[in-house]
Protein backbone atom coordinates (compact mmCIF):
# COMPACT_ATOMS: atom_id res chain seq x y z
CA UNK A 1 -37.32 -2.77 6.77
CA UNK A 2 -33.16 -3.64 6.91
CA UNK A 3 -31.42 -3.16 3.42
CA UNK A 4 -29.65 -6.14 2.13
CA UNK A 5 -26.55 -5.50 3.50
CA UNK A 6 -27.69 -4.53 6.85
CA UNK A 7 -29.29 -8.23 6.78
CA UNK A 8 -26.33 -9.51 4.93
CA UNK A 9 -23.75 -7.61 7.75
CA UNK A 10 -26.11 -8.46 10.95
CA UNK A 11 -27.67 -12.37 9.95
CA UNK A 12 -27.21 -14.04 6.92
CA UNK A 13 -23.18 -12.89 6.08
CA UNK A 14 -21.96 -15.05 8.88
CA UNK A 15 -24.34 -18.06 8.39
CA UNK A 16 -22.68 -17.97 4.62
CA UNK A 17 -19.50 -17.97 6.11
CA UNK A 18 -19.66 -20.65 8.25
CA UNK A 19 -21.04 -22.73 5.28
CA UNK A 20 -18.32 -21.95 3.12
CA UNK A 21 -15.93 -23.56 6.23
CA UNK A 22 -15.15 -20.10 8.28
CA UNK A 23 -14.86 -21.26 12.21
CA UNK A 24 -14.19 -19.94 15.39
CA UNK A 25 -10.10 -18.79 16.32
CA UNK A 26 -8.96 -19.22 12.26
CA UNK A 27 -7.19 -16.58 10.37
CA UNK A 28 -8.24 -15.23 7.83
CA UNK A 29 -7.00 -12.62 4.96
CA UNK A 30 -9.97 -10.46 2.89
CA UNK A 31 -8.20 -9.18 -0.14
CA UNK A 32 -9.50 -6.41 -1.67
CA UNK A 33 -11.73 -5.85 1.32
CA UNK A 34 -13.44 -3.05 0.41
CA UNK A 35 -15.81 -1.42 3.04
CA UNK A 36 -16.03 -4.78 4.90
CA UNK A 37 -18.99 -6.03 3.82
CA UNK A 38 -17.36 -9.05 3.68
CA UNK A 39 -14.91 -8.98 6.26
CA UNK A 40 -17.16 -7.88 9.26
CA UNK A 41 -19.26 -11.36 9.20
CA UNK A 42 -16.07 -13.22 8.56
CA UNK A 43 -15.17 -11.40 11.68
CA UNK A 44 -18.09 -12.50 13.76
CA UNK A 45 -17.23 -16.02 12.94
CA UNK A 46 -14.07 -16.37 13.43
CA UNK A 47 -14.64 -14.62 17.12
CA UNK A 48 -12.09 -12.95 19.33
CA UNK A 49 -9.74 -15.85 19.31
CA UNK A 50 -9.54 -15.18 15.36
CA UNK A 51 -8.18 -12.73 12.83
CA UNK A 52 -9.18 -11.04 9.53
CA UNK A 53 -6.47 -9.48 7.80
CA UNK A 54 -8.62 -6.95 5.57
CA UNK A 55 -6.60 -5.55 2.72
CA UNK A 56 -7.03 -3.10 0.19
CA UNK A 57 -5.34 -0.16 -1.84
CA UNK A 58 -8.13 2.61 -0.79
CA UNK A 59 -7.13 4.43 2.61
CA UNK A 60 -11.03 5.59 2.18
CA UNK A 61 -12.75 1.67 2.64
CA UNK A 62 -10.02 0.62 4.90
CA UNK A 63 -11.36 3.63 7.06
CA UNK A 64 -14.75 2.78 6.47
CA UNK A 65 -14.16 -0.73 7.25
CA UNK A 66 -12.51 0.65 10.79
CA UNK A 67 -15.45 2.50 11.97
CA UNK A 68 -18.12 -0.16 11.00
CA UNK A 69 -15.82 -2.56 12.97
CA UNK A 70 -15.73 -0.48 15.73
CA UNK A 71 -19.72 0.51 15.84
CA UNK A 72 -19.76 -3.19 16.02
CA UNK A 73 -17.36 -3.68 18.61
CA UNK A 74 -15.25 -5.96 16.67
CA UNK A 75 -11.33 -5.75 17.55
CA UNK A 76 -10.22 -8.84 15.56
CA UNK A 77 -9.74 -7.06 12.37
CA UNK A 78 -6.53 -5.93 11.13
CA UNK A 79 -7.23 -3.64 8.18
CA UNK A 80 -3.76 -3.50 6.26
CA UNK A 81 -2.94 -0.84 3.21
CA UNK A 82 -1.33 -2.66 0.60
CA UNK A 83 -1.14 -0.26 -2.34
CA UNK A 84 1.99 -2.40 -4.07
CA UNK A 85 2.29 -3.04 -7.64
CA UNK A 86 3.54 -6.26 -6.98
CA UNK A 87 0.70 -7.29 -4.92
CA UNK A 88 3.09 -8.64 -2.34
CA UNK A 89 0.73 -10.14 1.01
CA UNK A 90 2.98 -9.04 3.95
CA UNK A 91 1.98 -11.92 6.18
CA UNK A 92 4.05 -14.78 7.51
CA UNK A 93 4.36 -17.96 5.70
CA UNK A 94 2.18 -20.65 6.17
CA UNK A 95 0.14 -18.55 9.00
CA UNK A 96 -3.20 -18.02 7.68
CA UNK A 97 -6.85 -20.79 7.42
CA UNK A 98 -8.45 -19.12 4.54
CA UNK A 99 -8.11 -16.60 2.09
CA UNK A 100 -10.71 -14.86 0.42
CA UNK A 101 -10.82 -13.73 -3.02
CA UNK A 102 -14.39 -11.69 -3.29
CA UNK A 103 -15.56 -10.02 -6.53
CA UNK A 104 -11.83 -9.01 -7.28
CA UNK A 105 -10.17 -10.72 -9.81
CA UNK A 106 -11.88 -8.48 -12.72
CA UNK A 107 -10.14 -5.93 -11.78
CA UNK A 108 -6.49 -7.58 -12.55
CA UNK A 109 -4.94 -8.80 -15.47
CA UNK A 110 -3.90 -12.46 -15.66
CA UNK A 111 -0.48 -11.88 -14.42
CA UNK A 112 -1.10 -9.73 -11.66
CA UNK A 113 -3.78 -12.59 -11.02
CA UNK A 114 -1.11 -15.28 -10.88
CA UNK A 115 0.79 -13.36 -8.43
CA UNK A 116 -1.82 -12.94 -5.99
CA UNK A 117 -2.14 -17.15 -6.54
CA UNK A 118 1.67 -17.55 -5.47
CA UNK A 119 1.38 -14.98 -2.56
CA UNK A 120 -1.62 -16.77 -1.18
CA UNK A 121 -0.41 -20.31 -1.69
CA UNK A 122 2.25 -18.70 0.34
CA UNK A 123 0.99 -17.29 3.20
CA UNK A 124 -2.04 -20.20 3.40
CA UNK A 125 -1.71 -23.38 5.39
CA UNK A 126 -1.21 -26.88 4.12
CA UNK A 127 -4.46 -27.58 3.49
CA UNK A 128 -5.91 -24.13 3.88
CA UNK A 129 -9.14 -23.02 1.60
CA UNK A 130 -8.63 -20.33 -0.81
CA UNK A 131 -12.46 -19.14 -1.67
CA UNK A 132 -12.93 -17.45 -4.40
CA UNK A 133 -16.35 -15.62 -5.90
CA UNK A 134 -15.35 -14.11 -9.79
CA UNK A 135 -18.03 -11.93 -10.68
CA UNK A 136 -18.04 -10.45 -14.02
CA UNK A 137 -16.94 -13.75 -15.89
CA UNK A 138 -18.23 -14.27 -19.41
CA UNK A 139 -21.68 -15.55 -18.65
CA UNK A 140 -21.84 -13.32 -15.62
CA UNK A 141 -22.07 -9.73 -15.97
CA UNK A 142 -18.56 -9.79 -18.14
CA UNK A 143 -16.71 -6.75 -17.19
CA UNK A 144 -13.11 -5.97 -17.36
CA UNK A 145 -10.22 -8.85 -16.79
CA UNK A 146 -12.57 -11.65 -16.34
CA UNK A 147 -15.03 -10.74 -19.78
CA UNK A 148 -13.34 -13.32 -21.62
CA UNK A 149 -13.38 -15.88 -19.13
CA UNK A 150 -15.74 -19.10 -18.26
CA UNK A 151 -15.73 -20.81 -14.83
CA UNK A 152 -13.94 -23.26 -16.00
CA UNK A 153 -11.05 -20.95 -17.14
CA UNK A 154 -10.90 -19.58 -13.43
CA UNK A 155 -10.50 -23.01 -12.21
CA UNK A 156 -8.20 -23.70 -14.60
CA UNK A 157 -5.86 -20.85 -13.56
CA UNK A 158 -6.02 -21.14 -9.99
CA UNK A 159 -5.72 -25.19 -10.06
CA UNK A 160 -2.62 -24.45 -12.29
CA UNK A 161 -1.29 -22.26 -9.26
CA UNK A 162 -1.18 -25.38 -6.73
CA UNK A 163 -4.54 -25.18 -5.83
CA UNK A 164 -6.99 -27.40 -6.02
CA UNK A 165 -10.87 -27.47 -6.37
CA UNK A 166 -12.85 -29.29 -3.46
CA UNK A 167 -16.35 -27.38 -3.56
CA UNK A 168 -17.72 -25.50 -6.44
CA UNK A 169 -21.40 -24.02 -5.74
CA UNK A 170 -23.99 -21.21 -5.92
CA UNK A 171 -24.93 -19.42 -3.35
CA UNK A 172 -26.87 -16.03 -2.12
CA UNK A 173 -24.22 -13.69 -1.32
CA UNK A 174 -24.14 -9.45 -1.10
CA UNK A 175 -22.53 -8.04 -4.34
CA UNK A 176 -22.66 -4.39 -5.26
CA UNK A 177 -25.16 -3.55 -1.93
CA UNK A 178 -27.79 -6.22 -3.32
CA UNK A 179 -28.54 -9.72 -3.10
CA UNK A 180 -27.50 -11.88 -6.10
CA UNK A 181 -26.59 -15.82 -6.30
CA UNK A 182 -23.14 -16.52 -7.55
CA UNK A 183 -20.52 -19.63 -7.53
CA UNK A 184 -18.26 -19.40 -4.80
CA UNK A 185 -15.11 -21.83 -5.55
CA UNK A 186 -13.60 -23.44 -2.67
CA UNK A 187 -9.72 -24.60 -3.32
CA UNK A 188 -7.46 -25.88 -1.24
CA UNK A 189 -4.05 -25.59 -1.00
CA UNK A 190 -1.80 -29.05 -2.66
């Protein structure tokens, strides 16, 4: 029997993907990446034409990320180290489709938040999609940056950030090795 994130990693990661917008030869930029488990089936979407940028502060999951890329003989990820305070994306403007904000904006406080907002709306597209998935808000398991937060306040800070919302929805997505159903928040770039 496969474990939800071998399921999620080999099947139903990419169909999500390509439902949230994903396609073939985009670029795309996984920050706070992790081990990949959401970066490898934006991989296999975007194909070989396409790139994920994969970023993260931990050496460890960036290294983690490498080898499960490799066992799957994907070469269209570009795992970067970005351990800077600022939170600076060191990517060229305007260059990347979609940007993906994952289960990681409980972990910074609003103004670190806000910077990450100006660096993407930088580096995005006209027209781009930032995605976003905030775990941990108020009336989902509150933790951390986001305990205090609704939705709605989420919105509200990325919209004010030259974003805005086209999509807001639930959907089954892998979150802490399990399944769970969260809203995913598709903006796009004004």
């Amino acid at each position: 029997m496969k474990t939800d994130i071998e399921k999620w990693l080999r099947e139903e990661g990419k169909v999500f993907f390509e439902d949230i917008g994903i396609k073939k030869g985009q670029k795309i930029v996984d920050f706070g990446c992790g081990a990949g488990h959401y970066t490898i089936p934006a991989a296999k979407v975007v194909g070989k034409n396409g790139r994920v940028y994969a970023l993260d502060k931990d050496t460890e999951a960036l290294n983690q990320l490498t080898q499960k890329a490799e066992s799957e003989g994907l070469d269209n990820i570009v795992p970067i180290c970005n351990q800077s305070k600022e939170l600076e994306i060191n990517l060229e403007d305007e260059s990347i489709d979609v940007m993906l904000l994952y289960d990681i904006l409980h972990y910074m406080e609003s103004e670190k938040r806000r910077r990450v907002y100006e660096n993407a709306c930088r580096i995005l597209k006209a027209g781009a999609i930032l995605s976003v998935y905030p775990k941990h808000r108020r009336s989902d398991e509150p933790l951390w940056n986001l305990a205090d937060m609704e939705l709605e306040d989420v919105i509200g800070e990325i919209e004010r950030a030259k974003f805005h919302l086209e999509r807001k929805f639930q959907k089954k997505l892998i979150h802490n090795g399990n399944y769970d159903v969260g809203y995913i928040l598709n903006f796009r770039k004004r």
